[in-house]
N, C-alpha and C. Protein backbone atom coordinates (compact mmCIF):
# COMPACT_ATOMS: atom_id res chain seq x y z
N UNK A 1 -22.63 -76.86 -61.08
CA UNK A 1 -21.72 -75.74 -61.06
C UNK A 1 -21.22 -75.53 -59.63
N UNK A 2 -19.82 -75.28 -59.17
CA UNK A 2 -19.58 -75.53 -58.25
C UNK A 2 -19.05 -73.83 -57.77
N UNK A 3 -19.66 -73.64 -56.44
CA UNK A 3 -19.40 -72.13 -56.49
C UNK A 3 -18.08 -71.86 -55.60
N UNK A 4 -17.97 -70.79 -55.74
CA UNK A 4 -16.50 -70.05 -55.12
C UNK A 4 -16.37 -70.41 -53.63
N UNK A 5 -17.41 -70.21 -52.40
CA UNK A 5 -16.98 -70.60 -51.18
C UNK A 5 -16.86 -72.37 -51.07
N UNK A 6 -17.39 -73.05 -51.95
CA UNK A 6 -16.80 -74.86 -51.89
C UNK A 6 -17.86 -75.57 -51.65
N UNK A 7 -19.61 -75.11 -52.21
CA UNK A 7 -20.76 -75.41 -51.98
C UNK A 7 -21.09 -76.30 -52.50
N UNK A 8 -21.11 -78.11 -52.50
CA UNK A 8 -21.22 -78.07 -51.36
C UNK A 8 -20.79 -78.47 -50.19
N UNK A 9 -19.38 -78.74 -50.50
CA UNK A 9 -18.24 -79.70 -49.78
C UNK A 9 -17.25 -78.73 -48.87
N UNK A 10 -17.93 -77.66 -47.99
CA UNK A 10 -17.30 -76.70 -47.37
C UNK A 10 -16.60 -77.40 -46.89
N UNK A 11 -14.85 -76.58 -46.37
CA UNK A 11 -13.97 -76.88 -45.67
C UNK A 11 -13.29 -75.63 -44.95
N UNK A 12 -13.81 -74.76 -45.18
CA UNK A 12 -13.94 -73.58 -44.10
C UNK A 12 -14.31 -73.75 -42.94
N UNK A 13 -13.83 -72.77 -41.86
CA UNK A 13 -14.04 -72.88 -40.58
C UNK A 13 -15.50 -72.50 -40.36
N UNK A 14 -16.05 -72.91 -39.81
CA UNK A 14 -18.05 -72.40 -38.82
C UNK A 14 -17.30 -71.32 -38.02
N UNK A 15 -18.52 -70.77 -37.09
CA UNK A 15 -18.65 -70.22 -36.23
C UNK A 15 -17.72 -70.39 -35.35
N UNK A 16 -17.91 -72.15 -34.13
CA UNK A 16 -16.81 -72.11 -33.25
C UNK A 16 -15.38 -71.98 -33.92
N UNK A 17 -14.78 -72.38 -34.76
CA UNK A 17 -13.65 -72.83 -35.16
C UNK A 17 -13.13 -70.99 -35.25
N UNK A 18 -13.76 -69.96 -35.79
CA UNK A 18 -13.95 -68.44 -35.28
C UNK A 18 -13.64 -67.60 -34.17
N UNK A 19 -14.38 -68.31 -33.50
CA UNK A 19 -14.53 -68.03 -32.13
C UNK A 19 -13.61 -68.78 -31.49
N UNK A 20 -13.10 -69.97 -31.45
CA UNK A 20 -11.73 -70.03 -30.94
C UNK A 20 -10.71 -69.85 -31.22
N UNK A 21 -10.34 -69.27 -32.44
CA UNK A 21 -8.87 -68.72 -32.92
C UNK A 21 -9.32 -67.02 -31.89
N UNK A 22 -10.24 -66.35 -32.00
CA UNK A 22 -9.92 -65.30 -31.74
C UNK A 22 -10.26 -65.27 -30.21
N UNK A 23 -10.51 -66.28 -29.51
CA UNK A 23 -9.93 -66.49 -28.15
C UNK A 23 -8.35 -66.52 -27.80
N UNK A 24 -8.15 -67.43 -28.52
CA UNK A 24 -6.42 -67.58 -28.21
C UNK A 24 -5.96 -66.66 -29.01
N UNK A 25 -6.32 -65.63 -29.90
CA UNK A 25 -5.47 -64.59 -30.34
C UNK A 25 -5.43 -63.57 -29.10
N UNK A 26 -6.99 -63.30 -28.38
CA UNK A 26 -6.46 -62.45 -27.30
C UNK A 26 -6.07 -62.97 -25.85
N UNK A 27 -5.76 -64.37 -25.59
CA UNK A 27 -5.03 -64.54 -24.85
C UNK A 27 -3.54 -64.46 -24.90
N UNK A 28 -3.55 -64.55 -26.23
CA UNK A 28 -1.85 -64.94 -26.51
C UNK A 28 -1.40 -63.63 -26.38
N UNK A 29 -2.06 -62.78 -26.71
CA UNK A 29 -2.17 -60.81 -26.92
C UNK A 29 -1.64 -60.65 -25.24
N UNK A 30 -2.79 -61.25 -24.33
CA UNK A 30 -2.64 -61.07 -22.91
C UNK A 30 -0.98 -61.54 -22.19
N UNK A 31 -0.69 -62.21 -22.85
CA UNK A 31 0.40 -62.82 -22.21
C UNK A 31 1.57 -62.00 -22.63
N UNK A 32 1.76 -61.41 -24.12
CA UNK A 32 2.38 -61.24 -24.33
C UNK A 32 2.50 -59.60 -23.25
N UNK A 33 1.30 -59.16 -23.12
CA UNK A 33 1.62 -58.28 -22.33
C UNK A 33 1.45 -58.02 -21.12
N UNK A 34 1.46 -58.83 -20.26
CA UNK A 34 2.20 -59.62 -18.93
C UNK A 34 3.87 -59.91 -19.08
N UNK A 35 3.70 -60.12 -20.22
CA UNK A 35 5.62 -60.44 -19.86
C UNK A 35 6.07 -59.20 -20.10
N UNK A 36 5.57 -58.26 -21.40
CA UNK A 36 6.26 -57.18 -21.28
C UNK A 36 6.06 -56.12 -20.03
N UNK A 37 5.06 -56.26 -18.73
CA UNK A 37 4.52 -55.20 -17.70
C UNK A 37 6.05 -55.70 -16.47
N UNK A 38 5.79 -57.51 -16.99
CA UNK A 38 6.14 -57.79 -15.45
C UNK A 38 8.08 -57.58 -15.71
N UNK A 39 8.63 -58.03 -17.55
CA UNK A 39 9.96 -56.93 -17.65
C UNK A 39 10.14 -55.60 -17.35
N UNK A 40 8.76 -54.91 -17.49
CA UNK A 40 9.36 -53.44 -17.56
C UNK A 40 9.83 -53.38 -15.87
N UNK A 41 8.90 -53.98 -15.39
CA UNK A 41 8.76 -53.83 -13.74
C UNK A 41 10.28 -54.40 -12.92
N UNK A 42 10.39 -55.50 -13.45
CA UNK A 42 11.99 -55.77 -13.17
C UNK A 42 12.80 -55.09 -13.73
N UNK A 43 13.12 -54.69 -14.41
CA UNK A 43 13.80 -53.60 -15.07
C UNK A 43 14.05 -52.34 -14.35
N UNK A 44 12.66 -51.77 -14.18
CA UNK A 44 13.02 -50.37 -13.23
C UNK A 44 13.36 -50.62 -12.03
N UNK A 45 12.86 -51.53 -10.96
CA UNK A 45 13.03 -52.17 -9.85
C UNK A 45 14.35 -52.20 -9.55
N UNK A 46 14.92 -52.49 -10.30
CA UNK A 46 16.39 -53.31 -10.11
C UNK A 46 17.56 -52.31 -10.07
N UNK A 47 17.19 -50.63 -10.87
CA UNK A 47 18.24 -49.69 -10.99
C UNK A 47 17.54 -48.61 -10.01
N UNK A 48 16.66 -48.44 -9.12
CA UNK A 48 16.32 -47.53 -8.03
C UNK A 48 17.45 -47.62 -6.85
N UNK A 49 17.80 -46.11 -6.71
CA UNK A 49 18.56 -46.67 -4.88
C UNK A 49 17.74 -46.79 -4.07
N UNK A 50 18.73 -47.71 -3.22
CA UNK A 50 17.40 -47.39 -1.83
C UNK A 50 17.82 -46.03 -1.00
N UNK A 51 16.59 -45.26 -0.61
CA UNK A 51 16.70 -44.21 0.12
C UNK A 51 17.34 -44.53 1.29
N UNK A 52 18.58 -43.53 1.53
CA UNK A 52 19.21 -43.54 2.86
C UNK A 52 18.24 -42.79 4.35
N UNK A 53 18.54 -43.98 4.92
CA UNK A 53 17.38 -43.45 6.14
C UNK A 53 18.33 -42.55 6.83
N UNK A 54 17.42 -41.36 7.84
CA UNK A 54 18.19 -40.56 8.32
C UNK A 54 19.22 -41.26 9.66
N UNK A 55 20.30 -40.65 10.16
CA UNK A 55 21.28 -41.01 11.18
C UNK A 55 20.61 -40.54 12.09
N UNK A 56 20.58 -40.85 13.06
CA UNK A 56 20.26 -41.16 14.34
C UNK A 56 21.35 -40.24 15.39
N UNK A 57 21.04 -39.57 16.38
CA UNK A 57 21.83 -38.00 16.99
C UNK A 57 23.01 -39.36 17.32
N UNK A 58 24.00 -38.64 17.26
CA UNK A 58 25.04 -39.46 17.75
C UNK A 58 25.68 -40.57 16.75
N UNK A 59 25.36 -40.93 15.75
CA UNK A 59 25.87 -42.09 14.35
C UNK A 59 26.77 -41.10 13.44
N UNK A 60 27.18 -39.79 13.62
CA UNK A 60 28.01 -39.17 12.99
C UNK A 60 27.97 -39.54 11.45
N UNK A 61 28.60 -38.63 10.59
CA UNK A 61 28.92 -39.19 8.74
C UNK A 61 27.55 -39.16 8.50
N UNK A 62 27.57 -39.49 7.20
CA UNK A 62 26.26 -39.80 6.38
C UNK A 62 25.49 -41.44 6.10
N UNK A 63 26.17 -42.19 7.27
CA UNK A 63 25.77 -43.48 7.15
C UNK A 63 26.47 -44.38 6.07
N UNK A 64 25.87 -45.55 5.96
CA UNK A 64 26.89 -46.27 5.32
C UNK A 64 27.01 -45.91 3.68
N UNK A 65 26.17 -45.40 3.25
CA UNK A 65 26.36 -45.22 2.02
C UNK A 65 27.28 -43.45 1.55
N UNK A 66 27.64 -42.69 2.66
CA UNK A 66 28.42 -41.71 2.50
C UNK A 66 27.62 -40.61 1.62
N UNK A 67 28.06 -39.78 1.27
CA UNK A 67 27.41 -38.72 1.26
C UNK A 67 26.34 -38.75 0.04
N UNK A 68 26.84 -39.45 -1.27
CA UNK A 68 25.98 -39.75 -2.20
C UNK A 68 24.20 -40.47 -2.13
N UNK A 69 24.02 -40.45 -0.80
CA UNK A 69 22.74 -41.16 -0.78
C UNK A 69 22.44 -42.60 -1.57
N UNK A 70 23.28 -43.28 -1.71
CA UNK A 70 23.31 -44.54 -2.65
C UNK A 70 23.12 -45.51 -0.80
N UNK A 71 22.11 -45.82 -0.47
CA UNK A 71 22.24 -47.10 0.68
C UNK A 71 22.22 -48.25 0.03
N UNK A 72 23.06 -49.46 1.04
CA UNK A 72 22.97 -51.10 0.48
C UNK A 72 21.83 -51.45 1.64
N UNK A 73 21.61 -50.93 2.44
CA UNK A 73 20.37 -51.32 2.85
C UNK A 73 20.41 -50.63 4.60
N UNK A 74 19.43 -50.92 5.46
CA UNK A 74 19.13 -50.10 6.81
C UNK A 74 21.13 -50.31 7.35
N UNK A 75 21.15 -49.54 8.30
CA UNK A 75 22.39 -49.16 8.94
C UNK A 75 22.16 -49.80 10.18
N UNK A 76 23.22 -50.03 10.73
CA UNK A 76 23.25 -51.49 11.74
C UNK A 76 22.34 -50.90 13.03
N UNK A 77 22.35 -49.25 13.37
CA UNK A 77 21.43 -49.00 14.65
C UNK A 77 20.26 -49.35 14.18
N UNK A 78 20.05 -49.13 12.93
CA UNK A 78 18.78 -49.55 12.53
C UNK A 78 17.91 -50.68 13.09
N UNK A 79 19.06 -51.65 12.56
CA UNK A 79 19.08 -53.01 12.70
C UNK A 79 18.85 -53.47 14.23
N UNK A 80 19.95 -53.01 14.99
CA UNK A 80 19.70 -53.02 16.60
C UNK A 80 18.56 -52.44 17.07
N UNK A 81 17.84 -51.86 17.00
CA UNK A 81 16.24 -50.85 17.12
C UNK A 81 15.66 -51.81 16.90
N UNK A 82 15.56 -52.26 16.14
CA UNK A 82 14.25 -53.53 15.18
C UNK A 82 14.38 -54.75 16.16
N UNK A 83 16.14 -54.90 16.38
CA UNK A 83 16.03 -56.30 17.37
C UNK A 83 15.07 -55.80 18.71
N UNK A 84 15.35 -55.09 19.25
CA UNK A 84 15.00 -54.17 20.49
C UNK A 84 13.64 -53.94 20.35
N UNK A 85 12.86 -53.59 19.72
CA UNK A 85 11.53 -53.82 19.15
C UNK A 85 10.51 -54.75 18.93
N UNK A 86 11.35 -55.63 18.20
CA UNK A 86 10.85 -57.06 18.84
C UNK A 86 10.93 -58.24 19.48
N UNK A 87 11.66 -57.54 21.15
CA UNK A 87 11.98 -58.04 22.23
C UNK A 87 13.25 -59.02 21.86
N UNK A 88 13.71 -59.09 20.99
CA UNK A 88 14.45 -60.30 20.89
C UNK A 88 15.83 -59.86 21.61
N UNK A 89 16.56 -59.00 22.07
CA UNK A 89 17.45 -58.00 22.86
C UNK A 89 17.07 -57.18 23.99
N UNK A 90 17.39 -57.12 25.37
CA UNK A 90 16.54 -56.43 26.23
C UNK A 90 17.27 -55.25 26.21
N UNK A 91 16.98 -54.18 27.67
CA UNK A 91 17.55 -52.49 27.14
C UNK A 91 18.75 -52.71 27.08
N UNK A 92 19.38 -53.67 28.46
CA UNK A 92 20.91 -53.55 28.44
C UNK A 92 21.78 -53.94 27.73
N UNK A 93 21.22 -55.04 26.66
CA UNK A 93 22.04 -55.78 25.71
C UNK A 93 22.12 -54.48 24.38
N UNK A 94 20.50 -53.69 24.36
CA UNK A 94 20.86 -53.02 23.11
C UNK A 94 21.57 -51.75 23.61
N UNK A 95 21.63 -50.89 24.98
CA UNK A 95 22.31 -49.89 25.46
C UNK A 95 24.11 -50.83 24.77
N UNK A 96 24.50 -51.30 25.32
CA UNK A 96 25.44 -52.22 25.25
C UNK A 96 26.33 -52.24 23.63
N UNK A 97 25.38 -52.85 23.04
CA UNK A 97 25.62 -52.93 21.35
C UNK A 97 25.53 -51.41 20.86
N UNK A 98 24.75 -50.82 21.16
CA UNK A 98 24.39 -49.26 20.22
C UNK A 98 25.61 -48.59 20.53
N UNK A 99 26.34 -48.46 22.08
CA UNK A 99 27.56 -48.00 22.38
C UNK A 99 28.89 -48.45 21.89
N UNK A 100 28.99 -49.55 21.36
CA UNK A 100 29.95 -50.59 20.80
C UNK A 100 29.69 -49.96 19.43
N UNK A 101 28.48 -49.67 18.88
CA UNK A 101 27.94 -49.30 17.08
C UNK A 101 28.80 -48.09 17.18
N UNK A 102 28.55 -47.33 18.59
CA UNK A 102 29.01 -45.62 18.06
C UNK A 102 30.50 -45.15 18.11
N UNK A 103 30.86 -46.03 19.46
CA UNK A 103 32.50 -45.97 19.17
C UNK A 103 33.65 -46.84 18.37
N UNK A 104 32.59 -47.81 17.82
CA UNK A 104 33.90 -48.41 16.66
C UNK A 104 33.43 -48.17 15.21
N UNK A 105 32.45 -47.23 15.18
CA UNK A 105 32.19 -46.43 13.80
C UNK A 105 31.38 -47.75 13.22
N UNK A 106 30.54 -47.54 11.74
CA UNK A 106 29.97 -48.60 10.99
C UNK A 106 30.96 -48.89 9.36
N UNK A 107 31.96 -48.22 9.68
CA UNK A 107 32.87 -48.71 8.83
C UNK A 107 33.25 -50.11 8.15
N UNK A 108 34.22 -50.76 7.77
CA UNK A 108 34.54 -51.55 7.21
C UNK A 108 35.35 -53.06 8.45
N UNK A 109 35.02 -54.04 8.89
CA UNK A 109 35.53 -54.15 10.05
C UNK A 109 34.98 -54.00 11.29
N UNK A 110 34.24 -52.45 11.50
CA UNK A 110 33.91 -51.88 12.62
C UNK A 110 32.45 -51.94 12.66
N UNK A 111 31.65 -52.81 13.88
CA UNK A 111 30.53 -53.01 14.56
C UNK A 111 29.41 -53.05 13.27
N UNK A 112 29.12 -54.40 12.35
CA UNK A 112 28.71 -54.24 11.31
C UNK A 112 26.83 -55.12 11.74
N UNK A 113 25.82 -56.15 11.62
CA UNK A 113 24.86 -56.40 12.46
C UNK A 113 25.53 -57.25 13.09
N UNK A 114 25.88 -58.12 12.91
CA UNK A 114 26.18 -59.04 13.47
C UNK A 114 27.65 -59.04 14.55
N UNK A 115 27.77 -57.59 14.83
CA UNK A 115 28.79 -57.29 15.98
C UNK A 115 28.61 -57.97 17.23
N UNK A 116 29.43 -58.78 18.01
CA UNK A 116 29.37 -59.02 19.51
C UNK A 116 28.47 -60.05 19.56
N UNK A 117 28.27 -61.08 18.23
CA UNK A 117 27.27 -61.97 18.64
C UNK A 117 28.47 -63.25 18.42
């Protein structure tokens, strides 16, 4: 008499054959939610502004991004500070450039990083 689980010619899975489906069920689980952490993360990333840093006494306006606080990124004194910072510009080259930044405005055209190089 031959019984219901296939006794005695089993063809059911054992133990390991168990134990490795429900390994790769929770890896596959894992991955799937890695892709959905590391989308959500690009996702929000990508529609944040960047905070407008404050102007500096003398940079007049609201910087390059105008009054809306929307920046495309640091503002060119910025930029000149940082060179100046890490020596790569000495005082007189950045006295020099920062005065060139303030009287031809950071406008369109006017003293943008790469002014006077």
């Amino acid at each position: 008499m031959r019984h219901w689980h296939g006794y005695p010619h089993r063809h059911g899975m054992g133990g390991w054959g168990i134990g490795l489906m429900v390994i790769g069920a929770l890896l596959f689980l894992a991955f799937l939610v890695l892709v959905a952490v590391a989308l959500f993360r690009y996702i929000t990333r990508s529609r944040q502004p960047i905070p407008l840093a404050p102007a500096s006494p003398g940079a007049g306006g609201h910087g390059p991004a105008g009054k809306h606080g929307w920046a495309s990124g640091p503002i060119p004194e910025q930029l000149l500070a940082e060179r100046f910072a890490r020596g790569e510009i000495d005082a007189e080259e950045y006295r020099h450039r920062l005065d060139t930044l303030r009287s031809a405005g950071s406008g369109p055209g006017g003293g943008g990083p790469g002014a006077g190089e």
